[in-house]
Protein backbone atom coordinates (compact mmCIF):
# COMPACT_ATOMS: atom_id res chain seq x y z
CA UNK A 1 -1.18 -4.91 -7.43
CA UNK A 2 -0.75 -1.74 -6.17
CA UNK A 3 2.44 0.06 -7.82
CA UNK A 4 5.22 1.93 -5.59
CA UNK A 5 4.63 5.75 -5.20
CA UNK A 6 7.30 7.19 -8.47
CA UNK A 7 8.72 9.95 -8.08
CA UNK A 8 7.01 13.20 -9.63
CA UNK A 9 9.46 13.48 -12.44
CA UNK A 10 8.68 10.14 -13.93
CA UNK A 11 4.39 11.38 -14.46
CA UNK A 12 1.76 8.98 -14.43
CA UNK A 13 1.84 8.26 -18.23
CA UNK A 14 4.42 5.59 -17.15
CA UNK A 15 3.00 4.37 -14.38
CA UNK A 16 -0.03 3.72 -16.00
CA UNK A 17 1.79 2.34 -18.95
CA UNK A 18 3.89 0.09 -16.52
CA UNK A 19 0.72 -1.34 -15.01
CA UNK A 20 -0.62 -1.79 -18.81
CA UNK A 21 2.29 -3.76 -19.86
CA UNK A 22 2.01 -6.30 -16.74
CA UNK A 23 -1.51 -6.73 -17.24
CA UNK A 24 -0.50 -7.68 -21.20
CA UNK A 25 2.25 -9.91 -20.07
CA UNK A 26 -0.18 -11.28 -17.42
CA UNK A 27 -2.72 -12.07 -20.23
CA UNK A 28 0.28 -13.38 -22.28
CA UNK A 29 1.48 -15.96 -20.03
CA UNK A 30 -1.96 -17.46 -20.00
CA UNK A 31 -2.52 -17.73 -23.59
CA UNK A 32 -1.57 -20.91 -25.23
CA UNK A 33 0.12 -19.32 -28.70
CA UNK A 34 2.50 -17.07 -26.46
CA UNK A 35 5.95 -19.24 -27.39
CA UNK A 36 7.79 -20.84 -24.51
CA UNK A 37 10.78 -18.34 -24.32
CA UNK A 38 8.75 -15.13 -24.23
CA UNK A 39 6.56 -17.13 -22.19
CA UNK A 40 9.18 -17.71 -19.59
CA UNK A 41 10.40 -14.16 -19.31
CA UNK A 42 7.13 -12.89 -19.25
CA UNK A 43 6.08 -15.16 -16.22
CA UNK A 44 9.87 -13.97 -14.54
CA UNK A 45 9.22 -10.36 -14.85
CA UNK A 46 5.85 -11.07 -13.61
CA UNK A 47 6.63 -13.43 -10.63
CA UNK A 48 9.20 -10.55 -9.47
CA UNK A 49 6.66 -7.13 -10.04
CA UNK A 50 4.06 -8.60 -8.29
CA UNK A 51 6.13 -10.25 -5.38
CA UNK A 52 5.34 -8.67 -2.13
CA UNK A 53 9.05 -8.44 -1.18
CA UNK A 54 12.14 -6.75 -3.66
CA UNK A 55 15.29 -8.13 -4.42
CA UNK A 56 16.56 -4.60 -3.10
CA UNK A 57 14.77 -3.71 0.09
CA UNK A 58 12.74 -0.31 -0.75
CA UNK A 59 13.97 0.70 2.73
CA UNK A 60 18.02 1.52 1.31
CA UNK A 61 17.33 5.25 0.06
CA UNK A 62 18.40 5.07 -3.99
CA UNK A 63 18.85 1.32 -4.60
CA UNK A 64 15.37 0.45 -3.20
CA UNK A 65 13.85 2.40 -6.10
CA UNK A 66 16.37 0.76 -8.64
CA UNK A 67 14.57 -2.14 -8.85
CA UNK A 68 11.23 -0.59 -9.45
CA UNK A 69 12.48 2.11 -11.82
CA UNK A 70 15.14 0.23 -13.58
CA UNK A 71 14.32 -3.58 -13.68
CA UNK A 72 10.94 -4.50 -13.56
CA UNK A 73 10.75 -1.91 -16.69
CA UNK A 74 13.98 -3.37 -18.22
CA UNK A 75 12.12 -6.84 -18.01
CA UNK A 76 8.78 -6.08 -19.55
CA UNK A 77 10.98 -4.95 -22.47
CA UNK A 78 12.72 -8.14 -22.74
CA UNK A 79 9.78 -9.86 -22.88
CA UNK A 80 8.03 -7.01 -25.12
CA UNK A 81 10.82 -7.58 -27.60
CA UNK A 82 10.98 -11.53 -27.50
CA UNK A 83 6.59 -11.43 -28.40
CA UNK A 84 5.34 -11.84 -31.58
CA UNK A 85 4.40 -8.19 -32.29
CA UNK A 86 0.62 -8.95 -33.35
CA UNK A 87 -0.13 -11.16 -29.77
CA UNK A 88 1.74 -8.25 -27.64
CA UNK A 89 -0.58 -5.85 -29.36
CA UNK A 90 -3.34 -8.50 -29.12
CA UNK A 91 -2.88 -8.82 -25.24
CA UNK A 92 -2.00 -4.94 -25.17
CA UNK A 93 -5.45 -3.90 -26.21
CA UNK A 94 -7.06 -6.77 -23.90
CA UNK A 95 -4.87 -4.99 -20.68
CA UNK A 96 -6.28 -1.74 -21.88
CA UNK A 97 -10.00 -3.10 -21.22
CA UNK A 98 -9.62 -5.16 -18.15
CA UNK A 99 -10.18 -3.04 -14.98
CA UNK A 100 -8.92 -5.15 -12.70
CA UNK A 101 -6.07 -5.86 -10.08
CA UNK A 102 -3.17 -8.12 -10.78
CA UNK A 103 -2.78 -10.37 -7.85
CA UNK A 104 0.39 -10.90 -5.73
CA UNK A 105 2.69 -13.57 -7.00
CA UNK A 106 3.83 -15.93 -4.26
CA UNK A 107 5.90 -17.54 -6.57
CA UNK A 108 7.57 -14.22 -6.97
CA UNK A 109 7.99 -14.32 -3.14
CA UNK A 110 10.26 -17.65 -3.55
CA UNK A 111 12.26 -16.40 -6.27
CA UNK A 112 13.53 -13.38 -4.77
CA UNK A 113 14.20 -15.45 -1.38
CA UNK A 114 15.99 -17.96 -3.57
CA UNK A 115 18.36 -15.50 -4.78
CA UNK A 116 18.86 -14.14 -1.32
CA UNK A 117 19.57 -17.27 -0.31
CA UNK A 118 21.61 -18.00 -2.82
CA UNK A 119 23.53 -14.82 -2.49
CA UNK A 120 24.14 -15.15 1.50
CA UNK A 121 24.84 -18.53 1.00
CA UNK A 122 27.59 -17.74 -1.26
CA UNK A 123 29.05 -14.93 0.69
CA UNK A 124 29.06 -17.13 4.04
CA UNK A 125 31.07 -19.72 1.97
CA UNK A 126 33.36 -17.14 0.19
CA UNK A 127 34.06 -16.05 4.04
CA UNK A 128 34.59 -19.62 5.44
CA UNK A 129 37.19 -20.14 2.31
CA UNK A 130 39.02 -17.05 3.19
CA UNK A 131 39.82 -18.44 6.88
CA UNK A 132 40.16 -21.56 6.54
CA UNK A 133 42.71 -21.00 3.73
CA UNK A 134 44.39 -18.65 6.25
């Protein structure tokens, strides 16, 4: 996975510290002692970093970086908080060694066309309401 450019204020300490923690939570969704709840966060956050589209299109100038800089971040911590705190640092010394790429989640491509769906879906309907109720 290649990570978005970040702006220069941000440094590459977090970057590289993003990239760290999805490499953990990748390693955490594949072991067997990570609990189901963590688990399942971990595997969200993780379907939705590595998708190869954004729920907010990196084309609209300040909300296209929100999801990037806000969210995926906001979501490893979520699933950093729900761990057991000796298998996150377990998995976090295990990202630290691998030198590999994280690969694209397709599965992260559905989910975000879901909710798009979803969300277009519901705002067609909410129109259709409005004039028929007119």
């Amino acid at each position: 996975m290649k990570l978005p450019k970040l702006p220069r204020w941000l440094g590459a300490v977090n970057k590289a510290q993003l990239f760290r923690s999805l490499t953990a939570l990748w390693w955490l969704v594949r072991d067997a002692r990570t609990p189901w709840l963590p688990k399942l966060v971990a595997l969200l956050v993780l379907a939705y970093a590595l998708s190869p589209i954004d729920l907010i299109p990196d084309f609209i100038p300040v909300l296209g970086l929100l999801d990037d800089l806000i969210l995926v971040p906001l979501g490893v911590m979520l699933a950093i908080k729900l761990m057991p705190p000796a298998l996150w640092q377990e998995m976090l010394d295990k990202a630290r060694v691998f030198e590999g790429r994280l690969p694209k989640m397709f599965a992260g491509l559905l989910l975000v066309l879901l909710i798009w769906a979803l969300l277009i879906g519901g705002f067609v309907w909410w129109m259709f309401a409005q004039v028929w109720s007119a």
